[in-house]
N, C-alpha and C. Protein backbone atom coordinates (compact mmCIF):
# COMPACT_ATOMS: atom_id res chain seq x y z
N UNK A 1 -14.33 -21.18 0.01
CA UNK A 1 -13.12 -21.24 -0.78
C UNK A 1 -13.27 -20.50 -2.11
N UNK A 2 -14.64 -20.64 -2.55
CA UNK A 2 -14.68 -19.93 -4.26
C UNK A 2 -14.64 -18.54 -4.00
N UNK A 3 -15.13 -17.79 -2.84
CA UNK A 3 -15.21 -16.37 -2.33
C UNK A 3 -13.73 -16.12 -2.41
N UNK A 4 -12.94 -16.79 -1.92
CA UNK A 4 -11.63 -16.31 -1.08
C UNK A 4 -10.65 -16.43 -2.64
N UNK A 5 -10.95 -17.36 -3.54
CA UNK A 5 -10.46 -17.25 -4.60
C UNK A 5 -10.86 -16.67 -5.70
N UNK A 6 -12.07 -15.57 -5.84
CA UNK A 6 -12.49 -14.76 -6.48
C UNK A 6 -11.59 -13.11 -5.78
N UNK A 7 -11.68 -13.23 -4.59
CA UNK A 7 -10.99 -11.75 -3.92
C UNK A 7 -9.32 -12.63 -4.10
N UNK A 8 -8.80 -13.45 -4.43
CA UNK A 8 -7.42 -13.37 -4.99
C UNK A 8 -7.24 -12.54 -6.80
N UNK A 9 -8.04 -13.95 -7.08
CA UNK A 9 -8.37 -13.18 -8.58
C UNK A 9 -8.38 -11.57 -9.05
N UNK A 10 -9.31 -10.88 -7.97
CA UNK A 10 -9.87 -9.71 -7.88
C UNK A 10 -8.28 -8.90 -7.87
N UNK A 11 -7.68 -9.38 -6.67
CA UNK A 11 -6.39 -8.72 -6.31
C UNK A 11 -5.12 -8.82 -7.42
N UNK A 12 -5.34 -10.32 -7.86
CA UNK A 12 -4.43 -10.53 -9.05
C UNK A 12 -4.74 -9.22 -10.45
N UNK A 13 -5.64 -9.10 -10.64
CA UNK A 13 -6.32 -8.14 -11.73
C UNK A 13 -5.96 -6.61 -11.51
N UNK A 14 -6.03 -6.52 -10.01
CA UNK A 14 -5.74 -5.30 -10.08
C UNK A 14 -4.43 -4.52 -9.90
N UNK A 15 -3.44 -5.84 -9.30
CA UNK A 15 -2.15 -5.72 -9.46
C UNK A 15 -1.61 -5.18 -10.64
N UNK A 16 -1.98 -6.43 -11.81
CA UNK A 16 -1.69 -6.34 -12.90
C UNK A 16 -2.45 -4.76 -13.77
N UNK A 17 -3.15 -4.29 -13.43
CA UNK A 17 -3.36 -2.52 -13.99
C UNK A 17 -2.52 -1.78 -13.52
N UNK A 18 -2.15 -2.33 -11.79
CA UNK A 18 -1.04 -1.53 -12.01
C UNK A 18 -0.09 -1.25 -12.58
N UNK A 19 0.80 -2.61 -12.89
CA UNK A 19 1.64 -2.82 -13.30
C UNK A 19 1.68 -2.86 -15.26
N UNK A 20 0.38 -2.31 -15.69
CA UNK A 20 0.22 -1.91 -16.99
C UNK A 20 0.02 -0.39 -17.00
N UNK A 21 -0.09 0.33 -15.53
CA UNK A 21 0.30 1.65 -15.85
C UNK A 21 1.89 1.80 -16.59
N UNK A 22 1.41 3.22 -17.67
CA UNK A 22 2.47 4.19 -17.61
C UNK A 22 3.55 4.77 -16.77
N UNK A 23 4.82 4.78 -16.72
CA UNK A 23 5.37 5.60 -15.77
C UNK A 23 5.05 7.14 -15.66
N UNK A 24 4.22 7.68 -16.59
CA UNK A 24 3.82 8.88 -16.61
C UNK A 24 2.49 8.94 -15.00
N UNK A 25 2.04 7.46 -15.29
CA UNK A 25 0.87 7.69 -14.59
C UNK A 25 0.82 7.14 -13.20
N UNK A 26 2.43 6.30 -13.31
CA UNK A 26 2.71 6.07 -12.12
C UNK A 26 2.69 7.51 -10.91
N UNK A 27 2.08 7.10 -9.61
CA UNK A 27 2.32 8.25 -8.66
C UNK A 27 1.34 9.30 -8.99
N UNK A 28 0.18 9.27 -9.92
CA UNK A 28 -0.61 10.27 -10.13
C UNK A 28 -2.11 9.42 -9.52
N UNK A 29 -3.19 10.44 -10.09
CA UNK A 29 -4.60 9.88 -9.32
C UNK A 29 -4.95 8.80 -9.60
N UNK A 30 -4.93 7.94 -10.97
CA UNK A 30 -4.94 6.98 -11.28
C UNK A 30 -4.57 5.87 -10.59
N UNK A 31 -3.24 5.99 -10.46
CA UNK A 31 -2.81 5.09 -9.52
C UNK A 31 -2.97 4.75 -7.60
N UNK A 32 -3.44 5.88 -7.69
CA UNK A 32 -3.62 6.23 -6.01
C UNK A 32 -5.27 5.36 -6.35
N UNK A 33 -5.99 5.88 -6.97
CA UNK A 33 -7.28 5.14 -7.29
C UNK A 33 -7.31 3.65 -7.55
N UNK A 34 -6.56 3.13 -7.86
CA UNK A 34 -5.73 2.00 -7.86
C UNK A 34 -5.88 1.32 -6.43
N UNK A 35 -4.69 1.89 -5.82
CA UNK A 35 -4.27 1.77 -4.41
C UNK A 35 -5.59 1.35 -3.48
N UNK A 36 -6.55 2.80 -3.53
CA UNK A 36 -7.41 2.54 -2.81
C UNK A 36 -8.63 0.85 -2.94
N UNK A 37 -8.61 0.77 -4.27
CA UNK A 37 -9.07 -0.31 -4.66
C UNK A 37 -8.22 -1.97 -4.28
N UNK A 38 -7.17 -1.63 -4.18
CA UNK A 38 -6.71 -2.89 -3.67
C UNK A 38 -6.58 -2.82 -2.13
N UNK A 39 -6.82 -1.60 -1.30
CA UNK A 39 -6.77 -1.62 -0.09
C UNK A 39 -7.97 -2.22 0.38
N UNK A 40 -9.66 -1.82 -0.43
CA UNK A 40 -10.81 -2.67 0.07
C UNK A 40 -10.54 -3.74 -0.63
N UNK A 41 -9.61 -4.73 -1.34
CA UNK A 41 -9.70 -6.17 -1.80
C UNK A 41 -8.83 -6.85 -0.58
N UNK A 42 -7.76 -5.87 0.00
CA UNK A 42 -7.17 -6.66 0.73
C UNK A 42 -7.97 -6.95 2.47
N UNK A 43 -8.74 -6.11 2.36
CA UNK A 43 -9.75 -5.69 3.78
C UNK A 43 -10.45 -7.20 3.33
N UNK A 44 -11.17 -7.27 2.24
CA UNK A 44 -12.48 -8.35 1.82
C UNK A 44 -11.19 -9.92 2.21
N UNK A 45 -10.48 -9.82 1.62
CA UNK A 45 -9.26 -10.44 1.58
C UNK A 45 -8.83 -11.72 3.06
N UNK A 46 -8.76 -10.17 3.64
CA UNK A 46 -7.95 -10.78 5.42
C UNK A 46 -9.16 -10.91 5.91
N UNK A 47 -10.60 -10.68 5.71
CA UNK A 47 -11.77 -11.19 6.80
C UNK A 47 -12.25 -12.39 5.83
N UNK A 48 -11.62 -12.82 4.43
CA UNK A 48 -12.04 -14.11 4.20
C UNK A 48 -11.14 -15.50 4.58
N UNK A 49 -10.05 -15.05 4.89
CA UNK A 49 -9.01 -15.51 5.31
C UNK A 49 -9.13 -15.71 7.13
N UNK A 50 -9.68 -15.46 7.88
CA UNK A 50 -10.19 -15.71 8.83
C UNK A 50 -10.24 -17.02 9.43
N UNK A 51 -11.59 -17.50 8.25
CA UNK A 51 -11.99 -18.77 8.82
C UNK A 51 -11.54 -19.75 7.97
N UNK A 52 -9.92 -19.44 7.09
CA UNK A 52 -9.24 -20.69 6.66
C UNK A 52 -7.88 -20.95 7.38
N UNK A 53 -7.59 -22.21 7.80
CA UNK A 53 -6.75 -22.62 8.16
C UNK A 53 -5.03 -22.02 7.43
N UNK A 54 -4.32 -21.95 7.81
CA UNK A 54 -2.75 -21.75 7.31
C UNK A 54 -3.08 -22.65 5.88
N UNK A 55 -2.95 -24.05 5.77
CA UNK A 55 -2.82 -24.75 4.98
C UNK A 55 -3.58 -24.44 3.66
N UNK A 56 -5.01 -24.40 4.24
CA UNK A 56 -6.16 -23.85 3.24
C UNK A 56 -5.95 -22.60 2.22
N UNK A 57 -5.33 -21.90 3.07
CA UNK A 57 -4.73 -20.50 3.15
C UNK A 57 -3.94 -20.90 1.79
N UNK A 58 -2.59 -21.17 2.09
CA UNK A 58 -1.68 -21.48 1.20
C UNK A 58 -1.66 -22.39 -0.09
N UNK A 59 -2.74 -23.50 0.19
CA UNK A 59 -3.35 -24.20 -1.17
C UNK A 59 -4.33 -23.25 -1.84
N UNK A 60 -4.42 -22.53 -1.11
CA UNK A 60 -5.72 -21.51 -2.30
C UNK A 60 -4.45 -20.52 -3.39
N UNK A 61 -3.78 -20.10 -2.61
CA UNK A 61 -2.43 -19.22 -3.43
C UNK A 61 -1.46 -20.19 -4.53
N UNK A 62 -1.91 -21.27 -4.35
CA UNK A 62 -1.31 -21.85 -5.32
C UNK A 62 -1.58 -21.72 -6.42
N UNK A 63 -0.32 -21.39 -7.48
CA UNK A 63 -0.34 -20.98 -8.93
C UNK A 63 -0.37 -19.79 -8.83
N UNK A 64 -0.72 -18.83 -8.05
CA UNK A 64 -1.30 -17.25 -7.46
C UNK A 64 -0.25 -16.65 -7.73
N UNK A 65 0.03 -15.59 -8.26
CA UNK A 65 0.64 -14.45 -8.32
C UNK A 65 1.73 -14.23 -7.07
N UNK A 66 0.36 -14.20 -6.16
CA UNK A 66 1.03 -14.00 -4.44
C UNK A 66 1.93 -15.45 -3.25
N UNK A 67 1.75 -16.05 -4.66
CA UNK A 67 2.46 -17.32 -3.83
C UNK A 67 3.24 -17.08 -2.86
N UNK A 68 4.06 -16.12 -3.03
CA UNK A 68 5.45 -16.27 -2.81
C UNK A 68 5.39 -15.02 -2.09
N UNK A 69 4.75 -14.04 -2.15
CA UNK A 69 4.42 -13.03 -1.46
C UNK A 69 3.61 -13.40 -0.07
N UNK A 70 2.52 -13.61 -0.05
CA UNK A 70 1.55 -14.11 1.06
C UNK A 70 2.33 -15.16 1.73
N UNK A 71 3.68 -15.31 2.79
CA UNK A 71 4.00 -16.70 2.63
C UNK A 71 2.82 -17.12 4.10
N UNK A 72 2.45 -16.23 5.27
CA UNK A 72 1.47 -16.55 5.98
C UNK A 72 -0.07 -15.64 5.66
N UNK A 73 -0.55 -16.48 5.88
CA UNK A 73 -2.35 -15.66 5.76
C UNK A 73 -2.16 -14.01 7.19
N UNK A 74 -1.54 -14.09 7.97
CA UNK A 74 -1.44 -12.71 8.51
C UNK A 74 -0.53 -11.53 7.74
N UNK A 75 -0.33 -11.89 6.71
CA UNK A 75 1.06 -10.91 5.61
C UNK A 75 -0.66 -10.52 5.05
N UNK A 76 -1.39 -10.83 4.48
CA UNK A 76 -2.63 -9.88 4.32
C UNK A 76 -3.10 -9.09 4.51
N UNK A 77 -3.09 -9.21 6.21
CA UNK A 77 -3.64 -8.05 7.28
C UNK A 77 -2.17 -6.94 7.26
N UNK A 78 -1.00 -7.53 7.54
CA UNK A 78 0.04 -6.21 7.04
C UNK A 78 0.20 -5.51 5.77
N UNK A 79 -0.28 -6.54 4.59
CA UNK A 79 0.22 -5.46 3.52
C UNK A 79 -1.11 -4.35 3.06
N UNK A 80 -2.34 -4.60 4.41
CA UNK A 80 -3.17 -3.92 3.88
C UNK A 80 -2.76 -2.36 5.21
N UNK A 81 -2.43 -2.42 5.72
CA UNK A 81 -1.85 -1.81 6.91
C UNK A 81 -0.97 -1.12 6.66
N UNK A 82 0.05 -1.69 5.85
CA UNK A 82 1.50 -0.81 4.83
C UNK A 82 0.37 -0.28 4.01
N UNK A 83 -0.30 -0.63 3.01
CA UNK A 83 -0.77 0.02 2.39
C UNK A 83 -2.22 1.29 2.53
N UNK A 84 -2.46 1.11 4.16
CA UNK A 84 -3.50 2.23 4.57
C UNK A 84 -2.06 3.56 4.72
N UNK A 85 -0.92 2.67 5.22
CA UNK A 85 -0.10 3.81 5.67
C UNK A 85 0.91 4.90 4.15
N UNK A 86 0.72 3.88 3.52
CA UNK A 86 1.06 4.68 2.03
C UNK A 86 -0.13 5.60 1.76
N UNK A 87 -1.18 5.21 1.80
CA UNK A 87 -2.07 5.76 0.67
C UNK A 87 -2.41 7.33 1.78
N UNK A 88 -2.34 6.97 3.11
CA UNK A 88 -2.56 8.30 4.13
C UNK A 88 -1.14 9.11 3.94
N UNK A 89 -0.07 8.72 3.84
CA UNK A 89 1.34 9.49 3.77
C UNK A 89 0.97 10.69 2.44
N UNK A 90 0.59 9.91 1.10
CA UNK A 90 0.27 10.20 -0.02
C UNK A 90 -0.57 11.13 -0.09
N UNK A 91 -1.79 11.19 0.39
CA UNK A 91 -2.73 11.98 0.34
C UNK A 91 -2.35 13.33 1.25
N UNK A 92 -1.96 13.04 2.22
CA UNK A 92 -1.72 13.98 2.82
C UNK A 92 -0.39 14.79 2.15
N UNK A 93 0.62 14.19 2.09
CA UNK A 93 1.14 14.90 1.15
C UNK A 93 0.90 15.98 0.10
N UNK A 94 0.31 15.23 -1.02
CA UNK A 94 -0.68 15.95 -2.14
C UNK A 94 -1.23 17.06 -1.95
N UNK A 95 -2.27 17.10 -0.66
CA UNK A 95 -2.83 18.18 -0.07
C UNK A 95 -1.77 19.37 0.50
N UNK A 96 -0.68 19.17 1.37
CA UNK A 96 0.43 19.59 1.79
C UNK A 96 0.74 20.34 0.55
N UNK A 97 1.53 20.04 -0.38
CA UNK A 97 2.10 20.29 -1.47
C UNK A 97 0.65 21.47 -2.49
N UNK A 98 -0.49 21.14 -2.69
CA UNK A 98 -1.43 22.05 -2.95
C UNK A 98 -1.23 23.14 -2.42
N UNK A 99 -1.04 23.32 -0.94
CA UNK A 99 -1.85 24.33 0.05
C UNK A 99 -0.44 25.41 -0.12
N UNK A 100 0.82 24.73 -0.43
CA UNK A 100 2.08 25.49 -0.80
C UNK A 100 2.11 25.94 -2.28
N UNK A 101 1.74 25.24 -2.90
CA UNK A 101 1.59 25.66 -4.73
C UNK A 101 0.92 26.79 -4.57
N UNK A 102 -0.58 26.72 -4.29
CA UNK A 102 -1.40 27.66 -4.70
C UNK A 102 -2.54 28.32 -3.62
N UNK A 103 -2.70 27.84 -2.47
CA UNK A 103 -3.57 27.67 -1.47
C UNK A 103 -3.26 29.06 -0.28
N UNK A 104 -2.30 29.65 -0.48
CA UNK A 104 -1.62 29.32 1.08
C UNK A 104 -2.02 31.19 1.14
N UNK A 105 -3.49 31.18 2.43
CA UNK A 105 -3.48 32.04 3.13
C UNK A 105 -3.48 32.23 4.58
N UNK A 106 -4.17 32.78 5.21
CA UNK A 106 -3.40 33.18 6.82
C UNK A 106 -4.17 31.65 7.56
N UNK A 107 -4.99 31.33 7.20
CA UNK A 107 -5.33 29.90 8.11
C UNK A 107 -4.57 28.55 7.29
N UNK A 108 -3.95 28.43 6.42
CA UNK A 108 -3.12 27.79 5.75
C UNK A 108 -1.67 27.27 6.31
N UNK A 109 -1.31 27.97 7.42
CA UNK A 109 -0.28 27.28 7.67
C UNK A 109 -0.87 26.28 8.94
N UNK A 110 -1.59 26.58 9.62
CA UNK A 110 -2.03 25.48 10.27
C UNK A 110 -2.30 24.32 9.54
N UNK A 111 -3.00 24.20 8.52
CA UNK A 111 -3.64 22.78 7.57
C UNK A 111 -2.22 22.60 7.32
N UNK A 112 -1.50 23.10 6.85
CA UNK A 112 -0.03 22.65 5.99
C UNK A 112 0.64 21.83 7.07
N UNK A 113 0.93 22.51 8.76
CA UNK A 113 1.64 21.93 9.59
C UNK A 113 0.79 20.70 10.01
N UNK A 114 -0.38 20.10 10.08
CA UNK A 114 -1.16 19.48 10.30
C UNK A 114 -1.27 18.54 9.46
N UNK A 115 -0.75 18.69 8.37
CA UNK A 115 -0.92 17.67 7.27
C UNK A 115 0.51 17.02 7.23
N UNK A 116 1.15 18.04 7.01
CA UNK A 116 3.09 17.74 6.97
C UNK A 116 2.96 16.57 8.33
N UNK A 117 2.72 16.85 9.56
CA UNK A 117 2.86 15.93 10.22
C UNK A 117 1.76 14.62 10.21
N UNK A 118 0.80 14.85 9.51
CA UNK A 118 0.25 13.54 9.23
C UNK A 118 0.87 12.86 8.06
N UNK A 119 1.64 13.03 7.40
CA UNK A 119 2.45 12.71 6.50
C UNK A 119 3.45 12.17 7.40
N UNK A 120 4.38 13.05 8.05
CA UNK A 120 5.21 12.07 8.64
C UNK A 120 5.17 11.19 9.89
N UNK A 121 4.22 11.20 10.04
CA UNK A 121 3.42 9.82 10.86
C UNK A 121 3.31 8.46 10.23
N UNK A 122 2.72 8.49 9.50
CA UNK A 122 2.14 7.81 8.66
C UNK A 122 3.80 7.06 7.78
N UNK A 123 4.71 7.88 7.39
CA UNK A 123 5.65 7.42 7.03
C UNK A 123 6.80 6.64 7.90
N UNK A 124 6.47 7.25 9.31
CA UNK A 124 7.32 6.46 10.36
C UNK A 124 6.83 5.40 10.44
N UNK A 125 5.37 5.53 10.58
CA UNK A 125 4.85 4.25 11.05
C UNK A 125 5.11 2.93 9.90
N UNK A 126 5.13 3.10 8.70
CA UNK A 126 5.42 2.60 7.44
C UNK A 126 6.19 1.89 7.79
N UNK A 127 7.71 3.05 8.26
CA UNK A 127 9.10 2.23 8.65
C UNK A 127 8.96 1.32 9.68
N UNK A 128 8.35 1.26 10.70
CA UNK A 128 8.36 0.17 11.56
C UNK A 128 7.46 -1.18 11.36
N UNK A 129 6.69 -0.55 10.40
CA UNK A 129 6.29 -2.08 9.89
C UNK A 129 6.83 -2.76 8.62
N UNK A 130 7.54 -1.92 7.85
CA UNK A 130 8.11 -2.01 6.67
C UNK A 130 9.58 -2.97 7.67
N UNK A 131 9.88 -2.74 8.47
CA UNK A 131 11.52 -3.13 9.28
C UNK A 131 10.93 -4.34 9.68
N UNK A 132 10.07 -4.34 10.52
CA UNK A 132 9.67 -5.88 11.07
C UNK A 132 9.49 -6.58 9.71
N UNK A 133 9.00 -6.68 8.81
CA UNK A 133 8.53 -7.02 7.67
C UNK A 133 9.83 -7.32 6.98
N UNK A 134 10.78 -6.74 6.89
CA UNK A 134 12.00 -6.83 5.97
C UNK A 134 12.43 -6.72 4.73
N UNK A 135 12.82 -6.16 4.45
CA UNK A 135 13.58 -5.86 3.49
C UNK A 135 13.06 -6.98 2.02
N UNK A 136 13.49 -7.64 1.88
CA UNK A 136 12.81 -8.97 0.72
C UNK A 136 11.39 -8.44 0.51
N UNK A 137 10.70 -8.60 1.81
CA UNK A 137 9.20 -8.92 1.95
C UNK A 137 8.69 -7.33 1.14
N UNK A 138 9.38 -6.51 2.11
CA UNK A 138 9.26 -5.22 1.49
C UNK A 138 9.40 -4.73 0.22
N UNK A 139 9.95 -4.93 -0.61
CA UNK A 139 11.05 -5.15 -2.04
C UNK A 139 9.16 -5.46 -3.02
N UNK A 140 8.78 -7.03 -2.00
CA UNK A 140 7.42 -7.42 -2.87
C UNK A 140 6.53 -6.79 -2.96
N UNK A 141 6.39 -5.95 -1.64
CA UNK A 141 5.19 -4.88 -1.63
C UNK A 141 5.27 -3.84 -2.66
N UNK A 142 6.69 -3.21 -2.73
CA UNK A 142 6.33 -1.74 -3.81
C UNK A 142 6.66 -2.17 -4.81
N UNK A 143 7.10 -3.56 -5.02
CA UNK A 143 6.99 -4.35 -6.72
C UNK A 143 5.48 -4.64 -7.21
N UNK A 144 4.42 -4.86 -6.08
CA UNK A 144 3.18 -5.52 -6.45
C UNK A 144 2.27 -4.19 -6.22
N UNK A 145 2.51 -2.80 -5.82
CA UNK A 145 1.70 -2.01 -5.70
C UNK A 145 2.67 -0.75 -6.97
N UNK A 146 3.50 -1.59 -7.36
CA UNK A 146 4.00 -0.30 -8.52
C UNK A 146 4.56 1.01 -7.29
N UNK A 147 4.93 0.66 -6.30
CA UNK A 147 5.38 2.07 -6.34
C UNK A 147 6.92 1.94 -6.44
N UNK A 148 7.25 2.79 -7.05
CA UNK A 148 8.56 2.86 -7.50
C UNK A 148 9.09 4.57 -7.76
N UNK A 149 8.11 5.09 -6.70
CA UNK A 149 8.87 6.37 -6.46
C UNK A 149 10.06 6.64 -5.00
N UNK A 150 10.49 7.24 -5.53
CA UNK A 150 11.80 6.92 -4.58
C UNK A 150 12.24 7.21 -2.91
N UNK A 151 10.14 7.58 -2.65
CA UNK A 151 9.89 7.91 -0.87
C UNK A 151 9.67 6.69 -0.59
N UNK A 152 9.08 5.55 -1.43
CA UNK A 152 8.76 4.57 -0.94
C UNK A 152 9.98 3.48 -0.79
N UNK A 153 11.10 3.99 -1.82
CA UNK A 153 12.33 2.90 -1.20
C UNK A 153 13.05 2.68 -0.20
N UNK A 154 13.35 1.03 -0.18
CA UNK A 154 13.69 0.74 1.70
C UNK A 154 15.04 1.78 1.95
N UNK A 155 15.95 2.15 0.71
CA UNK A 155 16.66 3.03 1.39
C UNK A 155 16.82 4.78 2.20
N UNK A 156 15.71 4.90 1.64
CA UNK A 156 15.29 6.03 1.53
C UNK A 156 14.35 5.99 2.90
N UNK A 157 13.29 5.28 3.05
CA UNK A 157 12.68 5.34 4.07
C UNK A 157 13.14 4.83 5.67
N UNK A 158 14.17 4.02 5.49
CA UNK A 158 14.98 4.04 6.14
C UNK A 158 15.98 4.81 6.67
N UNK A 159 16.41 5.41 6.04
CA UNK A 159 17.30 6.80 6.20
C UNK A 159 16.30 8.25 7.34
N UNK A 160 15.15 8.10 6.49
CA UNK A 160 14.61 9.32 6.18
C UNK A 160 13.63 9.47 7.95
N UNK A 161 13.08 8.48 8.20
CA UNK A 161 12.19 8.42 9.29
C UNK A 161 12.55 7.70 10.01
């Protein structure tokens, strides 16, 4: 139990940097560095969560940040899953967007088409777990990971993929 409430803690802390970023620094490396860091808290997270019961589960989140977010111990294992599928959309992107800025010679459009579509993989797949998940639930995720750029909104990603 003290493990499983040190990797809340852990997660609570790092929420909150996010959410003390800059909007300048929102969506830049910082924050993606961020990301990746709460993606191994939420990994440490859902395999400590394992061997606690629902109940256990939910008395440990008490007072927690994530109260209200986590409402089952398997919303762990998804928001780390939404969030492998952000941080791969993202990156690949980034790279995408490089290889067009400044990159782009005769073996370049292969990496570009190769990436573009790992980008939009990764963003479909988002949507179908972002849809089962719903809308509310969803709303908590890019409130608690700061993203608040406007690929990641439900209307937008909905529309879009």
């Amino acid at each position: 139990m003290a493990t499983l409430q040190r990797a809340l803690v852990n997660l609570e802390m790092l929420s909150e940097d996010i959410n003390m970023l800059s909007s300048t620094e929102l969506g830049r490396a910082s924050h993606l560095r961020l990301l990746h860091t709460i993606l191994s808290c939420l990994n440490e997270l859902s395999s400590l969560t394992q061997q606690e019961t629902e109940a256990s589960f939910q008395k440990s989140l008490h007072s927690s940040v994530f109260e209200g977010v986590f409402k089952r111990k398997s919303m762990v294992e998804v928001y780390a899953k939404l969030l492998r599928l952000v941080i791969t959309a993202w990156e690949a992107s980034d790279k995408a967007n490089l290889i067009i800025a400044d990159n782009f010679d005769e073996r370049a459009d292969k990496r570009l088409e190769l990436l573009q579509v790992k980008a939009i993989k990764a963003k479909s797949q988002l949507k179908t777990v972002a849809s089962a998940m719903g809308e509310v639930d969803y709303a908590r995720f890019i409130e608690a990971l700061g993203l608040h750029d406007h690929q990641w909104q439900w209307e937008i990603l909905r529309a879009r993929f």
